[in-house]
C-alpha atoms as a PDB file:
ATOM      1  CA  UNK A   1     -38.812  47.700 144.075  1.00  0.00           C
ATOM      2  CA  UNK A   2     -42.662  47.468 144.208  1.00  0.00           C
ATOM      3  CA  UNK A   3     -42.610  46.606 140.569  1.00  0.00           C
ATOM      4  CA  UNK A   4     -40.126  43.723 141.152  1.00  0.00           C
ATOM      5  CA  UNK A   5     -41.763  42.500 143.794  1.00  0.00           C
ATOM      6  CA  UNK A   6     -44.945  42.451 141.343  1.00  0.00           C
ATOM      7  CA  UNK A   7     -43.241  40.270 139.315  1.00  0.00           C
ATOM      8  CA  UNK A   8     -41.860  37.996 141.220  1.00  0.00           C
ATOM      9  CA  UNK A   9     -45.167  37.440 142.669  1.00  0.00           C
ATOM     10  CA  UNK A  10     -46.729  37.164 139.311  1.00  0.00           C
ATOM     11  CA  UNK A  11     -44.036  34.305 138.730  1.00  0.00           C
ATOM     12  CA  UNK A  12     -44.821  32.639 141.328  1.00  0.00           C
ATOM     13  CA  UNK A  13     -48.499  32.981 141.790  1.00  0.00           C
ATOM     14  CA  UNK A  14     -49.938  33.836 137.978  1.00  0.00           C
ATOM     15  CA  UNK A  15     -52.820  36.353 137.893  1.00  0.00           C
ATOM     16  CA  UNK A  16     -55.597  35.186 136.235  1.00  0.00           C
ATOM     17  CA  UNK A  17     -55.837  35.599 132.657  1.00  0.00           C
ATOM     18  CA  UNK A  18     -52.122  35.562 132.463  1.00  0.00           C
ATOM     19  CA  UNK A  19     -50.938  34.553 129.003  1.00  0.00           C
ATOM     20  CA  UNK A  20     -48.796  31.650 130.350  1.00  0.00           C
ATOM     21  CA  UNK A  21     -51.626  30.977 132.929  1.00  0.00           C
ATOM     22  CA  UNK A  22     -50.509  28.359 136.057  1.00  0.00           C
ATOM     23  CA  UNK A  23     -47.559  27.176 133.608  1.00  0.00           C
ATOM     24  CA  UNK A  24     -44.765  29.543 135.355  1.00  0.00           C
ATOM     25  CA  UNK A  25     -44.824  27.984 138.195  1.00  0.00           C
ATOM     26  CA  UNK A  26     -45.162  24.526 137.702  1.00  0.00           C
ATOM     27  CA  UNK A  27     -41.902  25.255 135.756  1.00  0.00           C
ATOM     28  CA  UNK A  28     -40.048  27.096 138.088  1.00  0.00           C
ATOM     29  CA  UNK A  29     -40.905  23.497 139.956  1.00  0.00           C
ATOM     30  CA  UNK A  30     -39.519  21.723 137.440  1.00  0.00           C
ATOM     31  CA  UNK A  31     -36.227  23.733 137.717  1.00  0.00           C
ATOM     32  CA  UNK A  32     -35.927  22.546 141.466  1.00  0.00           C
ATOM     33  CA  UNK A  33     -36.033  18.784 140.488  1.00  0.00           C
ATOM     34  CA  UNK A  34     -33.511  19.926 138.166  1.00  0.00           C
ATOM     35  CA  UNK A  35     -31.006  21.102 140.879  1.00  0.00           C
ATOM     36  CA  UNK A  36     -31.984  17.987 142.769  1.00  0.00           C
ATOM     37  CA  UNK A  37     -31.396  15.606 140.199  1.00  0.00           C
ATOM     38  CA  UNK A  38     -27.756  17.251 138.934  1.00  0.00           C
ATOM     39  CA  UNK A  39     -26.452  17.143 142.564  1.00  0.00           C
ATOM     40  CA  UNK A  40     -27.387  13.424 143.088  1.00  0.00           C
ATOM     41  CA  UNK A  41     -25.612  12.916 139.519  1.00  0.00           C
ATOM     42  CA  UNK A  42     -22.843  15.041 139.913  1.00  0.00           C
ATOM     43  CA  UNK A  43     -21.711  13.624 143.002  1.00  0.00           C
ATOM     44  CA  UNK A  44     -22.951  10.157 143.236  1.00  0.00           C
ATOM     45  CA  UNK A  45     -23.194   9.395 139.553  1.00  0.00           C
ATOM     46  CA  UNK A  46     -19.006  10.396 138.948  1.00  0.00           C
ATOM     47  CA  UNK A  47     -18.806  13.911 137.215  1.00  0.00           C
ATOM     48  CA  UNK A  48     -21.808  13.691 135.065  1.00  0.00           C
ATOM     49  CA  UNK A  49     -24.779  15.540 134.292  1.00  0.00           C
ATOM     50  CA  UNK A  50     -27.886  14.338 133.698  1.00  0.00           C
ATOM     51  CA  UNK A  51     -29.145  17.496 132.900  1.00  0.00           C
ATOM     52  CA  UNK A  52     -27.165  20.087 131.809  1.00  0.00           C
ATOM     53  CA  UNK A  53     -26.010  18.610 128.559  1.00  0.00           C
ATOM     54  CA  UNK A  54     -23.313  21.445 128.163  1.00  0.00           C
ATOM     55  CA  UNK A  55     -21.412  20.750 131.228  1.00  0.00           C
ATOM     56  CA  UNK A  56     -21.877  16.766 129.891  1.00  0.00           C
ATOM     57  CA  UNK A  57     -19.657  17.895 126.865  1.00  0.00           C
ATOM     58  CA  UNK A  58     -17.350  19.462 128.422  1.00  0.00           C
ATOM     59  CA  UNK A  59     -16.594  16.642 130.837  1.00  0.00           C
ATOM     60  CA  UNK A  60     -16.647  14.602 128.224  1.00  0.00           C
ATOM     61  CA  UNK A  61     -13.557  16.931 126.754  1.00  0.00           C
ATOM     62  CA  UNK A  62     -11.907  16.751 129.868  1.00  0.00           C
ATOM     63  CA  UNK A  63     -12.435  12.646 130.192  1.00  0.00           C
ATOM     64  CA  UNK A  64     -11.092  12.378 126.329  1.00  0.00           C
ATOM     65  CA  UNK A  65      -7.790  14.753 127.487  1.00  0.00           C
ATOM     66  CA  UNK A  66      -7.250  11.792 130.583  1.00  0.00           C
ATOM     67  CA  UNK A  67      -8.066  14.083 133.548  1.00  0.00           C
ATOM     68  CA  UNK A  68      -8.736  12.258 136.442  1.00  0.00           C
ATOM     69  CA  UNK A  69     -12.497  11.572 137.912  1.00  0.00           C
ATOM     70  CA  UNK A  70     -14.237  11.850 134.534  1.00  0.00           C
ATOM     71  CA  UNK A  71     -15.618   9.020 132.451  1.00  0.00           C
ATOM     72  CA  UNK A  72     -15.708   9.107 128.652  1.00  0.00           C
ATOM     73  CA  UNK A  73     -18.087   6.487 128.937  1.00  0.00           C
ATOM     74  CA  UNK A  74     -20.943   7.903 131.128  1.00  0.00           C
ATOM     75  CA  UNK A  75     -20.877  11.323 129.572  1.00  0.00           C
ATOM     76  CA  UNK A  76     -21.702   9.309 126.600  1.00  0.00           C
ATOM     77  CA  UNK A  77     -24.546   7.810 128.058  1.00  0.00           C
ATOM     78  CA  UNK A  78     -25.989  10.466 129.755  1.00  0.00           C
ATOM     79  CA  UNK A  79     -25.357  12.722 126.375  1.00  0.00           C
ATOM     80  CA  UNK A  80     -27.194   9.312 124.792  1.00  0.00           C
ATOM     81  CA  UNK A  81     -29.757   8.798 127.049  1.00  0.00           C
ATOM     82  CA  UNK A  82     -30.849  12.508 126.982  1.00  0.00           C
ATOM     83  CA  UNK A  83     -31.035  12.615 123.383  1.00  0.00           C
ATOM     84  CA  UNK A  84     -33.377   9.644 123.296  1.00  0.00           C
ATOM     85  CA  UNK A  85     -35.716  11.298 126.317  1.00  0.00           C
ATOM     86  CA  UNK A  86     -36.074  14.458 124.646  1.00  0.00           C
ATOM     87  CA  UNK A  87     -37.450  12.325 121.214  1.00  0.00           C
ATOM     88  CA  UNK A  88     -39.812  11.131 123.974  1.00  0.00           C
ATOM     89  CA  UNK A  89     -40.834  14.982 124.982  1.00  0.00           C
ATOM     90  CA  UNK A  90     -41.035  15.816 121.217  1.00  0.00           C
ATOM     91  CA  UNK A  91     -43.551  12.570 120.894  1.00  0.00           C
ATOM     92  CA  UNK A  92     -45.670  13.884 123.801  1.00  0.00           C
ATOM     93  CA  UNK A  93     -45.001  17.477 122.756  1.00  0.00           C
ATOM     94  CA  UNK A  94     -46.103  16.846 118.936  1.00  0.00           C
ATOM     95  CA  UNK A  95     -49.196  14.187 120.847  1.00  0.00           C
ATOM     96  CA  UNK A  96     -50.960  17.385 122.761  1.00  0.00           C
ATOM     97  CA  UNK A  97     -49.148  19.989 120.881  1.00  0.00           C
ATOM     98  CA  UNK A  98     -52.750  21.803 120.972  1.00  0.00           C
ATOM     99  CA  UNK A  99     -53.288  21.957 124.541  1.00  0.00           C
ATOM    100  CA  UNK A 100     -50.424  23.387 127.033  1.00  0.00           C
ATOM    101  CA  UNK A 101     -52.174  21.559 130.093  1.00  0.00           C
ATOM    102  CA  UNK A 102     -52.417  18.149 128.504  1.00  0.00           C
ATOM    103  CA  UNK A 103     -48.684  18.410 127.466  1.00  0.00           C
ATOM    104  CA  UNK A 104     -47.114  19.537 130.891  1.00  0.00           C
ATOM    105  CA  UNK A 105     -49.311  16.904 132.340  1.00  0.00           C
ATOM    106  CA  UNK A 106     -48.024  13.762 130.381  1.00  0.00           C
ATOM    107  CA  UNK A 107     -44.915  14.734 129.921  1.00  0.00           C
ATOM    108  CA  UNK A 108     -44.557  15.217 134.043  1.00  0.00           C
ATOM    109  CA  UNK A 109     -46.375  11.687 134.015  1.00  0.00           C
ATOM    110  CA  UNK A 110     -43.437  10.069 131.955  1.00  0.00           C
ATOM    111  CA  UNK A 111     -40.708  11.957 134.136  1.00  0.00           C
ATOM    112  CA  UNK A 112     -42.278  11.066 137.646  1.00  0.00           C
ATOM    113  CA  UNK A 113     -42.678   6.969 136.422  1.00  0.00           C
ATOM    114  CA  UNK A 114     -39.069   7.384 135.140  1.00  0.00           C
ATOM    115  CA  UNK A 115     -37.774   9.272 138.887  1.00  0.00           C
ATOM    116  CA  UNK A 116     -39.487   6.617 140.473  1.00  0.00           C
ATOM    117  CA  UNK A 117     -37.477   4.094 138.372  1.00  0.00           C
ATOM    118  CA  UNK A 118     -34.594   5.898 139.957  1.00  0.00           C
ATOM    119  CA  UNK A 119     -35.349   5.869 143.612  1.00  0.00           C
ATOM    120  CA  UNK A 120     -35.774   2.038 143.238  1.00  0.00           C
ATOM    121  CA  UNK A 121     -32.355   1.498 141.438  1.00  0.00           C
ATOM    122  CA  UNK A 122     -30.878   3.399 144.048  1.00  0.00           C
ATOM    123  CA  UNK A 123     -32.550   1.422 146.521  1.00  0.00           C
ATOM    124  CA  UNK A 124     -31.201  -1.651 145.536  1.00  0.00           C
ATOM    125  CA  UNK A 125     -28.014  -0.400 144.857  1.00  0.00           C
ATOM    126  CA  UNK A 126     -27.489  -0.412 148.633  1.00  0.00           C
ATOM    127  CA  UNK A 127     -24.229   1.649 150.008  1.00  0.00           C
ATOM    128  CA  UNK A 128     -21.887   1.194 146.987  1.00  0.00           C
ATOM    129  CA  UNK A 129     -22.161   2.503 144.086  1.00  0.00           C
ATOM    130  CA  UNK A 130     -21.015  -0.041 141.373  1.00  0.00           C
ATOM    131  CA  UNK A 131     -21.351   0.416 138.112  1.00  0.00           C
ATOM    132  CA  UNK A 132     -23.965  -2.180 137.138  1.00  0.00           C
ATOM    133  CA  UNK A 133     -26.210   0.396 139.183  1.00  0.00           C
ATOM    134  CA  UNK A 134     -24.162   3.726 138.307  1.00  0.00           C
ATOM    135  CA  UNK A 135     -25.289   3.319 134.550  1.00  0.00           C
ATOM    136  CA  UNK A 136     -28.889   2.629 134.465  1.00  0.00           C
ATOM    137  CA  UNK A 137     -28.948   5.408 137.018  1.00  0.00           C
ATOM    138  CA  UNK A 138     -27.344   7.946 134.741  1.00  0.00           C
ATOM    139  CA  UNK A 139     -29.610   6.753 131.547  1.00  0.00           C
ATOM    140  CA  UNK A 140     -32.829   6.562 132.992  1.00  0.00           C
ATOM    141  CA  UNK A 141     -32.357   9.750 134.965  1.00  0.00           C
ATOM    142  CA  UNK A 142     -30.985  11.502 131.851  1.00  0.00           C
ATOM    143  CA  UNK A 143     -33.965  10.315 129.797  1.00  0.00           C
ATOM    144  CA  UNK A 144     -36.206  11.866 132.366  1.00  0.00           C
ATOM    145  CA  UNK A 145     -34.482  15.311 132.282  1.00  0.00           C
ATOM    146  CA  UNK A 146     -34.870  15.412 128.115  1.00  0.00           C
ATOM    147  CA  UNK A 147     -38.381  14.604 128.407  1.00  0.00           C
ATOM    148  CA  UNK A 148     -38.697  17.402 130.460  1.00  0.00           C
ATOM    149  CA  UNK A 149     -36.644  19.830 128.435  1.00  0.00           C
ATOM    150  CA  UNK A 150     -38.318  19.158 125.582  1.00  0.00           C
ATOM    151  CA  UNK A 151     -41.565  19.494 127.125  1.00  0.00           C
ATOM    152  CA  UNK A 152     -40.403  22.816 128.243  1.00  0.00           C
ATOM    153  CA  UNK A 153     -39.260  23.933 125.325  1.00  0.00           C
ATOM    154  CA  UNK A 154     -42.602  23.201 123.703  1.00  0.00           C
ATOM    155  CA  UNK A 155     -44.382  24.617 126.158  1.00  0.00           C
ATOM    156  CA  UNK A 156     -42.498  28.042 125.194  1.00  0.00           C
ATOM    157  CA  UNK A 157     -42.867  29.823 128.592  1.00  0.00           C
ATOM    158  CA  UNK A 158     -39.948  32.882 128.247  1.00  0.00           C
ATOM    159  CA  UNK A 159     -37.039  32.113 130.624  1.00  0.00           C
ATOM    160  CA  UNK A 160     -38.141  28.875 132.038  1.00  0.00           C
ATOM    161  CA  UNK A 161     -36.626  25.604 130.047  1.00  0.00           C
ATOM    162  CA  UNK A 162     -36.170  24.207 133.570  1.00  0.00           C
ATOM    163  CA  UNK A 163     -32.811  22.803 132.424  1.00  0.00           C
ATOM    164  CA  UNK A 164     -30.271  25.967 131.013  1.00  0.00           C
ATOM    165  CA  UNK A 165     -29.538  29.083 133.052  1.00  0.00           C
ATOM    166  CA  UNK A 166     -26.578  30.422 130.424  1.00  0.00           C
ATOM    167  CA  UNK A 167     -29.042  32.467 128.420  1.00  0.00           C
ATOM    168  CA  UNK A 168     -31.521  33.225 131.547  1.00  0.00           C
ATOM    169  CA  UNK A 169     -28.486  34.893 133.472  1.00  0.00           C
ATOM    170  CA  UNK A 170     -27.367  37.059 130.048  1.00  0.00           C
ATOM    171  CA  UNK A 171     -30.910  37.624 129.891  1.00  0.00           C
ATOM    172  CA  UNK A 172     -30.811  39.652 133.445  1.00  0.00           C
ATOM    173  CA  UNK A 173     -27.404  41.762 132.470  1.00  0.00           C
ATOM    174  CA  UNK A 174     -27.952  42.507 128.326  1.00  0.00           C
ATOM    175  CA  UNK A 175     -31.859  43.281 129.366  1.00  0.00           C
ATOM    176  CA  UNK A 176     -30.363  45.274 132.419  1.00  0.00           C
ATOM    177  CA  UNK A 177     -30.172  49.088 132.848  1.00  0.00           C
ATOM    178  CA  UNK A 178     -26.802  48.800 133.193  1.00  0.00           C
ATOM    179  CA  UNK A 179     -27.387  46.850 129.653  1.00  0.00           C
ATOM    180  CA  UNK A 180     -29.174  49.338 128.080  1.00  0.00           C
ATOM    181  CA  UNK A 181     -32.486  47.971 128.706  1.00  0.00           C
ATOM    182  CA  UNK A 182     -35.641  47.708 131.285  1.00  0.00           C
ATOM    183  CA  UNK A 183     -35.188  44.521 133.230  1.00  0.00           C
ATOM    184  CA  UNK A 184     -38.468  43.609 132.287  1.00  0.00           C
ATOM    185  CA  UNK A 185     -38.321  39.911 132.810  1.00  0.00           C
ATOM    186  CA  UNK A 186     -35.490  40.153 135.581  1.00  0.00           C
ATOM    187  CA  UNK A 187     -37.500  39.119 138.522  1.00  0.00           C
ATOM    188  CA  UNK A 188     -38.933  35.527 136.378  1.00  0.00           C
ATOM    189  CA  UNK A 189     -35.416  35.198 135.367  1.00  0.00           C
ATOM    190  CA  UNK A 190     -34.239  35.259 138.950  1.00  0.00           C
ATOM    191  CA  UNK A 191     -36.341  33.273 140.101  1.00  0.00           C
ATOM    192  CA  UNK A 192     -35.500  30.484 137.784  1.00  0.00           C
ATOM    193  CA  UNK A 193     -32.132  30.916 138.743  1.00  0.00           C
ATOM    194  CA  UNK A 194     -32.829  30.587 142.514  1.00  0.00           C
ATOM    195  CA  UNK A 195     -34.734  26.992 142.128  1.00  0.00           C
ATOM    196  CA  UNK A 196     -32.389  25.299 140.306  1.00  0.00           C
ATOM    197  CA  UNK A 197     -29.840  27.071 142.913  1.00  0.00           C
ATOM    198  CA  UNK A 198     -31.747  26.053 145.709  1.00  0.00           C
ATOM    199  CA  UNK A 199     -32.200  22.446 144.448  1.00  0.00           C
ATOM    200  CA  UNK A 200     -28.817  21.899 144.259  1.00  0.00           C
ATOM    201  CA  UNK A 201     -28.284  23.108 147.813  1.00  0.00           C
ATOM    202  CA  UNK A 202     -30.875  21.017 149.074  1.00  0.00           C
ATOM    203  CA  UNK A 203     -29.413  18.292 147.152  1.00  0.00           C
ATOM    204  CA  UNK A 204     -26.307  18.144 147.858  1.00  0.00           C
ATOM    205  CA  UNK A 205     -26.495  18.822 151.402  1.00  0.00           C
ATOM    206  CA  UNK A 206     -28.952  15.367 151.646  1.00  0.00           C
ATOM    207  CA  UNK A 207     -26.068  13.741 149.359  1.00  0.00           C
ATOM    208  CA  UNK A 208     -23.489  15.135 151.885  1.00  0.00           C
ATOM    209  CA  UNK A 209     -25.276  14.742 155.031  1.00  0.00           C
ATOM    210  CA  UNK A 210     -28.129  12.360 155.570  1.00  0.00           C
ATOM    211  CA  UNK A 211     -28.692   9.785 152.399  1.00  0.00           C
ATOM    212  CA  UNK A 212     -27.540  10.356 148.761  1.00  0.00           C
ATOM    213  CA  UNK A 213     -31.611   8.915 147.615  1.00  0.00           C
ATOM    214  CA  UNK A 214     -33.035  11.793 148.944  1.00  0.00           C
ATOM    215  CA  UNK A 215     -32.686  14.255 146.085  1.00  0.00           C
ATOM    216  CA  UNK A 216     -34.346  12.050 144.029  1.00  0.00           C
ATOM    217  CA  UNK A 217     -37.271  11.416 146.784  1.00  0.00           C
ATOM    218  CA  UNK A 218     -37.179  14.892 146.289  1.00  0.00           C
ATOM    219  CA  UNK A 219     -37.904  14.988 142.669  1.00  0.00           C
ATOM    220  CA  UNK A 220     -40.112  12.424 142.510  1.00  0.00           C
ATOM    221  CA  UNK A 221     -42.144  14.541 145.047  1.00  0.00           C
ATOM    222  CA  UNK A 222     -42.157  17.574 143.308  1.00  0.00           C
ATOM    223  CA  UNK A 223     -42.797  15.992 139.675  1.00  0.00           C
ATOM    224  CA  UNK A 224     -46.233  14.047 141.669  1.00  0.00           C
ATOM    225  CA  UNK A 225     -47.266  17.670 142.955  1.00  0.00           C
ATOM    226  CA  UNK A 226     -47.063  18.754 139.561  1.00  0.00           C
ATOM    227  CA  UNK A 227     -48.743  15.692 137.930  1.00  0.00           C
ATOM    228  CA  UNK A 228     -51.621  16.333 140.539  1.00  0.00           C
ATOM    229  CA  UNK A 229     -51.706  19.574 140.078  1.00  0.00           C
ATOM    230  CA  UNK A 230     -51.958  19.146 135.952  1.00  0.00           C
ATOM    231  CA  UNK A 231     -54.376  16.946 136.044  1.00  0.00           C
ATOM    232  CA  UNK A 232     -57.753  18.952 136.599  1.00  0.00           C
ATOM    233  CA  UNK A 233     -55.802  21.581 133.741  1.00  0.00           C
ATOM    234  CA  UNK A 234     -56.074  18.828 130.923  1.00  0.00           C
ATOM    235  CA  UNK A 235     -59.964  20.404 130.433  1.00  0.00           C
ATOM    236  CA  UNK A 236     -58.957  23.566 130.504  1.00  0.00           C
ATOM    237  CA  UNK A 237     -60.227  25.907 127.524  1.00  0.00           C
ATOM    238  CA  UNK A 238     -58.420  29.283 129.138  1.00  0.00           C
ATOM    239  CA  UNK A 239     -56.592  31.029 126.803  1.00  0.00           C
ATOM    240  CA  UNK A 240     -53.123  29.890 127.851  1.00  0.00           C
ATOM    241  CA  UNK A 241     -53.919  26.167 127.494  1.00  0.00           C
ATOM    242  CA  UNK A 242     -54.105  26.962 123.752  1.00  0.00           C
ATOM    243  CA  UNK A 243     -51.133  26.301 122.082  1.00  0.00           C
END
C-alpha cells in the first residue's frame, strides 16, 4: 500500500530528477479537459466524440446501419477534423521535437486559443443547438483534441496520451499480479483513468444541471493553467526537457 501510495504521489507531484520531470502531471491535466470536452460533445454535440476517435467509428457504424440519434455526417467531421489537428500536433511536435517543455507549451497554446474558439461559438449559439453552430463546434473542438494527442504522443510519457484509456486499463490487469506481473505502473495508470473519469462527471453534471458551456469553461481553464505553468519550462535544460 505504501508503495502505491508512492506512486501515485510521484504521479501527481514528480520528484525531482524524475525522467519525465513536471510532464506527468500536466498530462494527467490534460486527461481532465478530455473528460470535459467528450461530455459537452457527447451530449450536446449529438452522439459524437471529439476525442475518442474509436467510439467516433463506431458511431459512425451504427449511423451507416440507420440507428436512431447518430449522424453519419458529424462522425465524419469530427473523425475529419481530428485528423487535420493532430497534423497540427505533428507540426508543433516535429517544430520543438528537441525540447519536451517547448512542445507541451505550444501545443497547449494552440489547444487553449482553439477551446476558447469554442466557448464563444457556444456563446452565440444561445439555447438551441442548431446545426450551423453544432458543426463548427464539433470541428474546432475535435481539432483541439488531435493537437493534443499528438502532442502527447510525442511527448512519450508511459500511460498518459490524455485521449485513450483501452490500453491504460489492459495495462493495470496483463501488468497485474493476478496477470502475472508487478503492477509497476498501476497507480499512474489509475490515475489517468480517474481524470478523464472525473472530467466526465464534472462535465456532464454542468451539461445536466447548471449550463452545457461550462465543461468547456472548464477546459479552457485547465489548458491556461497548463500554458502558464509551461511557460517558465521552455528554458529548461533538466534532463527530461531533452527529447
Amino acid at each position: 500500500m505504501n508503495a502505491f501510495v508512492a506512486q501515485i504521489r510521484a504521479a501527481v507531484v514528480p520528484e525531482r530528477g524524475s525522467r519525465d520531470g513536471p510532464l506527468a502531471p500536466l498530462l494527467l491535466g490534460m486527461t481532465l479537459v478530455t473528460g470535459l470536452v467528450d461530455a459537452f460533445s457527447y451530449l450536446e454535440l449529438g452522439h459524437v466524440f471529439v476525442a475518442n476517435m474509436t467510439g467516433n467509428v463506431v458511431f459512425l457504424g451504427f449511423a451507416v446501419a440507420g440507428a436512431p440519434g447518430f449522424s453519419i455526417g458529424a462522425s465524419l467531421a469530427a473523425l475529419a477534423s481530428f485528423w487535420f489537428g493532430a497534423v497540427i500536433g505533428g507540426r508543433v511536435g516535429a517544430h520543438f521535437a528537441e525540447h519536451r517543455g517547448r512542445l507541451l507549451n505550444a501545443a497547449a497554446c494552440v489547444q487553449a486559443c482553439l477551446l476558447a474558439a469554442a466557448v464563444i461559438l457556444d456563446a452565440l449559439g444561445g439555447s438551441s443547438m442548431t446545426a450551423s453552430f453544432r458543426y463548427p463546434l464539433i470541428v474546432v473542438l475535435a481539432v483541439a483534441m488531435g493537437t493534443q494527442n499528438a502532442a502527447a504522443r510525442r511527448l512519450a510519457v508511459p500511460d498518459l496520451t490524455t485521449t485513450v484509456l483501452t490500453l491504460t486499463i489492459t495495462g493495470i490487469a496483463a501488468d497485474s499480479a493476478l496477470g502475472g506481473g508487478t503492477g509497476s505502473r498501476a497507480a499512474r495508470r489509475l490515475a489517468a483513468v480517474a481524470a478523464m473519469l472525473v472530467g466526465g462527471i464534472i462535465g456532464a453534471a454542468c451539461v445536466i444541471h447548471v449550463r452545457r458551456v461550462y465543461p468547456l469553461i472548464l477546459a479552457l481553464v485547465v489548458l491556461v493553467v497548463v500554458v502558464m505553468t509551461t511557460r517558465p519550462l521552455r528554458s529548461s535544460d533538466l534532463p527530461w526537457a531533452r527529447a
